[in-house]
PDB file of N, CA and C in Angstrom:
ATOM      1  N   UNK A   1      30.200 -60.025 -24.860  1.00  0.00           N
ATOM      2  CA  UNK A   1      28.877 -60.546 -24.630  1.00  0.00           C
ATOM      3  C   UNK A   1      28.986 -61.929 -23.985  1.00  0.00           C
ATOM      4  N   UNK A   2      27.710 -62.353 -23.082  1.00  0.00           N
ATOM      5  CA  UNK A   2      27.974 -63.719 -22.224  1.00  0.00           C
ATOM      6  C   UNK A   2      27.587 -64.606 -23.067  1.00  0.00           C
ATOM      7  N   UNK A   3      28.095 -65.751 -23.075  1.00  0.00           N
ATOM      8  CA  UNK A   3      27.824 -67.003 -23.736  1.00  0.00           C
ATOM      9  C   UNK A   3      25.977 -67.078 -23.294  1.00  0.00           C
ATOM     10  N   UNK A   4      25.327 -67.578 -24.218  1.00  0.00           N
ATOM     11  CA  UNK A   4      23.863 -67.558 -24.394  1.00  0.00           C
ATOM     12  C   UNK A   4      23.875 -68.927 -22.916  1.00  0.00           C
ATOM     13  N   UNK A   5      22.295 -68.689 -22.116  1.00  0.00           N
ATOM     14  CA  UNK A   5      21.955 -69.666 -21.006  1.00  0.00           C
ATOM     15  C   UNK A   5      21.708 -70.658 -21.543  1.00  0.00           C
ATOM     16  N   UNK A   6      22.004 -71.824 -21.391  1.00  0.00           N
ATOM     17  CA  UNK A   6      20.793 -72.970 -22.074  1.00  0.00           C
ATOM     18  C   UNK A   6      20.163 -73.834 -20.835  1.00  0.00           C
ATOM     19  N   UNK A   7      18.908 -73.916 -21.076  1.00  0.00           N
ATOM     20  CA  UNK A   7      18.218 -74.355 -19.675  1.00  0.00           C
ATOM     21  C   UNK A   7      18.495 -75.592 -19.539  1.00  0.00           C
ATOM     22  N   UNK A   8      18.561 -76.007 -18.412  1.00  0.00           N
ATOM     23  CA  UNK A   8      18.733 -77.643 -18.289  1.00  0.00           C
ATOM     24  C   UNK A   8      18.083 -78.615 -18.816  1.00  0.00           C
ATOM     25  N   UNK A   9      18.208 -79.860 -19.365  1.00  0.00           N
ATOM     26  CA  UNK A   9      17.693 -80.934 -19.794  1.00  0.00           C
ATOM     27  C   UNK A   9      16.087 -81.298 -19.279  1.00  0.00           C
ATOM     28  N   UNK A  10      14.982 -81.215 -20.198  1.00  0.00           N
ATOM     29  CA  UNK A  10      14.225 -81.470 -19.361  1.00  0.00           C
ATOM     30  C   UNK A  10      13.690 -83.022 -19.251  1.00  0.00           C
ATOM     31  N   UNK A  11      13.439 -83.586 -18.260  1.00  0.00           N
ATOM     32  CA  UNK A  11      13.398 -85.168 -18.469  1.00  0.00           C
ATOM     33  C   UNK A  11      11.707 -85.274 -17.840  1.00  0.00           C
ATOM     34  N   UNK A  12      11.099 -86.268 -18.636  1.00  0.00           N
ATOM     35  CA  UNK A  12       9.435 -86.664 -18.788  1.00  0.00           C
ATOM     36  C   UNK A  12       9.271 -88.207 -18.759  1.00  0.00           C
ATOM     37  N   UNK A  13       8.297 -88.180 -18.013  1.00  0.00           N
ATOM     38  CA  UNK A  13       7.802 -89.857 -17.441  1.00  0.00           C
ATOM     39  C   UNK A  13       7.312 -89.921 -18.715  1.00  0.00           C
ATOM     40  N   UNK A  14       7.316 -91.071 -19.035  1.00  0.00           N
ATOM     41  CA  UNK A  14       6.698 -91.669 -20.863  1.00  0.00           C
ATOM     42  C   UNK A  14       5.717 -92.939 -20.168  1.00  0.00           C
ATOM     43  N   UNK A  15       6.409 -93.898 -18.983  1.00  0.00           N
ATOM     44  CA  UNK A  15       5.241 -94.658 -18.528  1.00  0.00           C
ATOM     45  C   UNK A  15       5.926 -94.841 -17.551  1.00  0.00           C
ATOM     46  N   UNK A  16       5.258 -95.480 -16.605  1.00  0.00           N
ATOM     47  CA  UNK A  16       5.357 -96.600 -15.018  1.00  0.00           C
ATOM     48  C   UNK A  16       5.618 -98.346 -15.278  1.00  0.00           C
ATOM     49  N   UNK A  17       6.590 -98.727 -14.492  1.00  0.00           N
ATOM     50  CA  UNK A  17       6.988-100.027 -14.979  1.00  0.00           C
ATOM     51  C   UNK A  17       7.936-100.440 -13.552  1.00  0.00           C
ATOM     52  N   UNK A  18       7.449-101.326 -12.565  1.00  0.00           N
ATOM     53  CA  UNK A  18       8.157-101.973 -11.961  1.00  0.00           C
ATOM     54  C   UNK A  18       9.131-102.826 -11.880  1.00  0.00           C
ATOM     55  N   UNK A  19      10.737-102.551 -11.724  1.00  0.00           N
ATOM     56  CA  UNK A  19      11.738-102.933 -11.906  1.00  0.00           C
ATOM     57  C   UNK A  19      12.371-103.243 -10.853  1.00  0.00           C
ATOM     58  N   UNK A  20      13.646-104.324 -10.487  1.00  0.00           N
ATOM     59  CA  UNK A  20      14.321-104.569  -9.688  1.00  0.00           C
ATOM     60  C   UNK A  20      15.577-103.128  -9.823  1.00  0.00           C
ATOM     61  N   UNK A  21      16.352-102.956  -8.418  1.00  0.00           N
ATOM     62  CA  UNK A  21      16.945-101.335  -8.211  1.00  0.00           C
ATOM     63  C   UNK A  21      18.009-101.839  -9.115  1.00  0.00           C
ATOM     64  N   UNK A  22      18.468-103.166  -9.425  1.00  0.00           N
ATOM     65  CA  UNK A  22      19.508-104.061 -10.078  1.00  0.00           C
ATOM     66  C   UNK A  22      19.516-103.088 -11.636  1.00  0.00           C
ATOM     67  N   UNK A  23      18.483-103.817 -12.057  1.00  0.00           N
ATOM     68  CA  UNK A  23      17.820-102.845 -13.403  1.00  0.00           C
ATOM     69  C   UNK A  23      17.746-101.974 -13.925  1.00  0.00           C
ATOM     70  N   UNK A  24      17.604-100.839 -12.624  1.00  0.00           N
ATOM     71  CA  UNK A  24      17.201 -99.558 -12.896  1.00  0.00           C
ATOM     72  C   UNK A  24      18.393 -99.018 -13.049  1.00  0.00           C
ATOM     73  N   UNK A  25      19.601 -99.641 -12.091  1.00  0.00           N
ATOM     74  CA  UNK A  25      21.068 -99.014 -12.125  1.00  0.00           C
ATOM     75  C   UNK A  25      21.705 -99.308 -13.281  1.00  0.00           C
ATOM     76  N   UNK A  26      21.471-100.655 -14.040  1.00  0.00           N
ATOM     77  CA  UNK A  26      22.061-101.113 -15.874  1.00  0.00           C
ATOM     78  C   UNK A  26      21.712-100.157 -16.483  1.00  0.00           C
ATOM     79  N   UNK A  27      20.344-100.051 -16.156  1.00  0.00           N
ATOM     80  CA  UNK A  27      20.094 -98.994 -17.132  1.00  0.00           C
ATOM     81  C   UNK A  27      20.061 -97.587 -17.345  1.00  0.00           C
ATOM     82  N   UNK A  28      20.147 -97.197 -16.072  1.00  0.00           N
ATOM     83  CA  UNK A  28      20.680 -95.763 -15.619  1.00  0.00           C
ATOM     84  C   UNK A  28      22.011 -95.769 -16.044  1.00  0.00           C
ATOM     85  N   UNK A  29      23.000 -96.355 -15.844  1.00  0.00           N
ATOM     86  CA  UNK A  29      24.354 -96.928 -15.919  1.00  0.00           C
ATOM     87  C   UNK A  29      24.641 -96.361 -17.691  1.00  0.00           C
ATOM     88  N   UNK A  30      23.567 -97.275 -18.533  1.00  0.00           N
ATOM     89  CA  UNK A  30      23.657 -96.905 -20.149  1.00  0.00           C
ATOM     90  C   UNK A  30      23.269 -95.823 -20.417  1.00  0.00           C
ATOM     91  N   UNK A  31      22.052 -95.461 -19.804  1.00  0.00           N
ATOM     92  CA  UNK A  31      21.854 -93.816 -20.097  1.00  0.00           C
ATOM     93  C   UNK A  31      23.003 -92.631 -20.046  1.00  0.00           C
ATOM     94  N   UNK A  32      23.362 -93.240 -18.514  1.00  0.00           N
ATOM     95  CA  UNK A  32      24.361 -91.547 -18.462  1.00  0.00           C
ATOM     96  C   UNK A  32      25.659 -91.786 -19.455  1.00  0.00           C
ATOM     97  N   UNK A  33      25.968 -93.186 -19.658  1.00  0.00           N
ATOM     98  CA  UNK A  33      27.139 -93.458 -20.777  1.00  0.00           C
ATOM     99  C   UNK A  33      26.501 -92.696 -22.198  1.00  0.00           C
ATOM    100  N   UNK A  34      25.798 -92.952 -22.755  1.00  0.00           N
ATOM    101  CA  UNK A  34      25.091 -92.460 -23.580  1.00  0.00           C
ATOM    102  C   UNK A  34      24.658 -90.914 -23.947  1.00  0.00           C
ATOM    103  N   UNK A  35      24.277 -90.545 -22.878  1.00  0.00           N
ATOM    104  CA  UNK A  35      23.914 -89.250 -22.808  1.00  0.00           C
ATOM    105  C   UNK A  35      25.178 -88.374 -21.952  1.00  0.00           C
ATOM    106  N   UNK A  36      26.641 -88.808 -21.569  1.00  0.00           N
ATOM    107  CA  UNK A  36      27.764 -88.249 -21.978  1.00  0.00           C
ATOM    108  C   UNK A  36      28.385 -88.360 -23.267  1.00  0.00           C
ATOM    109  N   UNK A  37      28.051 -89.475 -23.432  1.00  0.00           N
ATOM    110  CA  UNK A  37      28.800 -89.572 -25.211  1.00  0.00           C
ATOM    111  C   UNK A  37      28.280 -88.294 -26.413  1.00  0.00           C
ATOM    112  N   UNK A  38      26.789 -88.069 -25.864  1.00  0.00           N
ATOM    113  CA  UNK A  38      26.202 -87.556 -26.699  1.00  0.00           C
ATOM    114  C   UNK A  38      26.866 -85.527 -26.138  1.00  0.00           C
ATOM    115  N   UNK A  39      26.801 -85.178 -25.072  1.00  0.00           N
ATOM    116  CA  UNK A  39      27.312 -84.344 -24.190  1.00  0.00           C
ATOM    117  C   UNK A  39      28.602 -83.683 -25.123  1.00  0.00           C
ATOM    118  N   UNK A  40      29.955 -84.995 -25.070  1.00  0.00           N
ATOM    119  CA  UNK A  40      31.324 -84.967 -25.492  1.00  0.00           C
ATOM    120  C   UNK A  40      30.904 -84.441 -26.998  1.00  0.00           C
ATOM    121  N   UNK A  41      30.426 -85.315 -28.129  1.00  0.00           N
ATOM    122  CA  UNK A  41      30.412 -84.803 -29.125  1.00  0.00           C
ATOM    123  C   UNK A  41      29.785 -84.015 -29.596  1.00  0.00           C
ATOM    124  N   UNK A  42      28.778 -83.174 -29.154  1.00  0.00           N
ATOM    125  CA  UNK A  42      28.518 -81.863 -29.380  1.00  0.00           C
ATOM    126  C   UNK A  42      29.009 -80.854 -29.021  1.00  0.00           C
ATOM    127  N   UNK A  43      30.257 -81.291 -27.835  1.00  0.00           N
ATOM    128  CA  UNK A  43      30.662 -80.276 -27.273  1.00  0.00           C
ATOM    129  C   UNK A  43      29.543 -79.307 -26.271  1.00  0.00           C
ATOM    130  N   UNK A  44      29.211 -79.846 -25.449  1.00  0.00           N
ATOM    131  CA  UNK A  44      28.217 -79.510 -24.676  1.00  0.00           C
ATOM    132  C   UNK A  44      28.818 -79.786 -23.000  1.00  0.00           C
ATOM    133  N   UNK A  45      27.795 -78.808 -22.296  1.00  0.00           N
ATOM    134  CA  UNK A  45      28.751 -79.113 -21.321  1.00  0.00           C
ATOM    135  C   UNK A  45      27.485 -79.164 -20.134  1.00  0.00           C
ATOM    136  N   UNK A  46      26.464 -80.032 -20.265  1.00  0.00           N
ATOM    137  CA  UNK A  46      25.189 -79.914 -19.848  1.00  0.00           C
ATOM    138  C   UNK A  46      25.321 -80.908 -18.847  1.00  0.00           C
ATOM    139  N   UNK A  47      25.738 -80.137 -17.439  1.00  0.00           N
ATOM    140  CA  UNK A  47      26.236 -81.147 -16.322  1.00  0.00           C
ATOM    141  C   UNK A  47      25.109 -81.565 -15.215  1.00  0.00           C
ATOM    142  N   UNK A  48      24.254 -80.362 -15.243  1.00  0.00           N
ATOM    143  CA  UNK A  48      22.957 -80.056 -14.084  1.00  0.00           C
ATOM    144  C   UNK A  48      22.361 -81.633 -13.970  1.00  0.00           C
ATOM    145  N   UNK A  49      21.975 -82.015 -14.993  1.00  0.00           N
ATOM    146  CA  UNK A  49      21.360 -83.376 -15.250  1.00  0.00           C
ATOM    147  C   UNK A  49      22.169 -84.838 -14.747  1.00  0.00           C
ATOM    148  N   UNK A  50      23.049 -84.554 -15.511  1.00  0.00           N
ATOM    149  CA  UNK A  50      24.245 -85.902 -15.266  1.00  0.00           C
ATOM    150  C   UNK A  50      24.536 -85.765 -14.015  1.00  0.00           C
ATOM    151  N   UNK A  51      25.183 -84.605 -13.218  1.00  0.00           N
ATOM    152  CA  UNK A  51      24.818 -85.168 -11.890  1.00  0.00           C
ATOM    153  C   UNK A  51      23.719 -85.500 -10.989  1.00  0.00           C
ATOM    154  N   UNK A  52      22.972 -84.969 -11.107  1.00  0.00           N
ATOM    155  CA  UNK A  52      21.743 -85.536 -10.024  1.00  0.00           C
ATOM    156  C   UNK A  52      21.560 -86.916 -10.823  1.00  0.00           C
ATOM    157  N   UNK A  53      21.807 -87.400 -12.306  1.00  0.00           N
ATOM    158  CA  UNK A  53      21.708 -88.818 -12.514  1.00  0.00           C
ATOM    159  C   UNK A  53      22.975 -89.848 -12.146  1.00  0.00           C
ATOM    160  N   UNK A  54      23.827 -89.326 -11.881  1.00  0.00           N
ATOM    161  CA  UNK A  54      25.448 -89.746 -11.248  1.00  0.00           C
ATOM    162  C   UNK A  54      24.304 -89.877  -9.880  1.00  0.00           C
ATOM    163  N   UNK A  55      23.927 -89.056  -9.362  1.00  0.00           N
ATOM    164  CA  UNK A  55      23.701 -89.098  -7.684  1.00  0.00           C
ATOM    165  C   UNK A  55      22.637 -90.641  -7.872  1.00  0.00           C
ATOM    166  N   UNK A  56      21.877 -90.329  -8.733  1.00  0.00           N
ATOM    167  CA  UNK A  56      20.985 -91.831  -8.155  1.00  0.00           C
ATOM    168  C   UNK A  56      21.632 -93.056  -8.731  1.00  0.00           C
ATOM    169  N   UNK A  57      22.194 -92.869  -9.904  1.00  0.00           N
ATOM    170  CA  UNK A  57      23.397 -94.531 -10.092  1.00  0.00           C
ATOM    171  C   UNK A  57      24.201 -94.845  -8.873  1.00  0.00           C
ATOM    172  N   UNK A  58      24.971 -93.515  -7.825  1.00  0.00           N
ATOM    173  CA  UNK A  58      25.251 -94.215  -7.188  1.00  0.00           C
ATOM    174  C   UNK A  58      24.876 -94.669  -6.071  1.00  0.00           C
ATOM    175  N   UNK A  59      23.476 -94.096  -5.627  1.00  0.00           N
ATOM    176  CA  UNK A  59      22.472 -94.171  -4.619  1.00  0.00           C
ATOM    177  C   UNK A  59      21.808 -95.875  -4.921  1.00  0.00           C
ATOM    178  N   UNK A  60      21.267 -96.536  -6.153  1.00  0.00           N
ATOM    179  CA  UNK A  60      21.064 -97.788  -6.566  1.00  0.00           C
ATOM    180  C   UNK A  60      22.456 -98.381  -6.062  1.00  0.00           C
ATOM    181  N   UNK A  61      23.432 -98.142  -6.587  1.00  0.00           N
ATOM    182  CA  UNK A  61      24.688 -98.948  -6.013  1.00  0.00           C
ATOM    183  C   UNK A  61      24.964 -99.284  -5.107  1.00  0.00           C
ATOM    184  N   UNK A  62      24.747 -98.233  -4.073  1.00  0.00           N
ATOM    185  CA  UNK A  62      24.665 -98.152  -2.635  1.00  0.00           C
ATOM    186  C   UNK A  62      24.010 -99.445  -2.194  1.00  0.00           C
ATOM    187  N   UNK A  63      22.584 -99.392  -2.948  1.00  0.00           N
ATOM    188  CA  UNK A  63      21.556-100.020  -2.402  1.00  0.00           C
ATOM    189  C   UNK A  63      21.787-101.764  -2.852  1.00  0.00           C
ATOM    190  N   UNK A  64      22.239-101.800  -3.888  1.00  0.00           N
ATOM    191  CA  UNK A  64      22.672-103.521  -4.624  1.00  0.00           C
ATOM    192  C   UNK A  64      23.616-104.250  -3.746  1.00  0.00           C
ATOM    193  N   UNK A  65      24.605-102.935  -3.563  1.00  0.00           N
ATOM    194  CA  UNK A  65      25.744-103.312  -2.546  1.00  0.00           C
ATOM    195  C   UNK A  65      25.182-104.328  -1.114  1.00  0.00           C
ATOM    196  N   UNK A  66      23.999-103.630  -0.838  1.00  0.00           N
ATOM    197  CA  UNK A  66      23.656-104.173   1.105  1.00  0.00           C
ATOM    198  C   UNK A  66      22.923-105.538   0.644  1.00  0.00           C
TER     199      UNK A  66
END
């Protein structure tokens, strides 16, 4: 039998708040640390999310960089 699907992470606006891209990358930065840590010790392997959030940490980076 196949290992059961589990749907991807679903992520929800809670509010609107204007930030420098500086900011958004610290704190994107702690999230995905965080929410791999959390990943590792459940033994989870819920990647769909972490990358497209890998893609915009390093898209802000990009952007701090110029």
């Amino acid at each position: 039998m196949d290992a059961a699907v589990t749907p991807p992470l679903r992520l929800e606006t809670l509010r609107v708040q204007q930030i420098s891209s500086d900011v958004a990358q610290r704190r994107l930065d702690n999230f995905l640390h965080r929410l791999r840590a959390r990943n590792l010790a459940n033994n989870r392997g819920e990647t769909t999310t972490s990358v497209q959030l890998q893609k915009l940490a390093d898209a802000l980076s990009e952007e701090n960089s110029q």
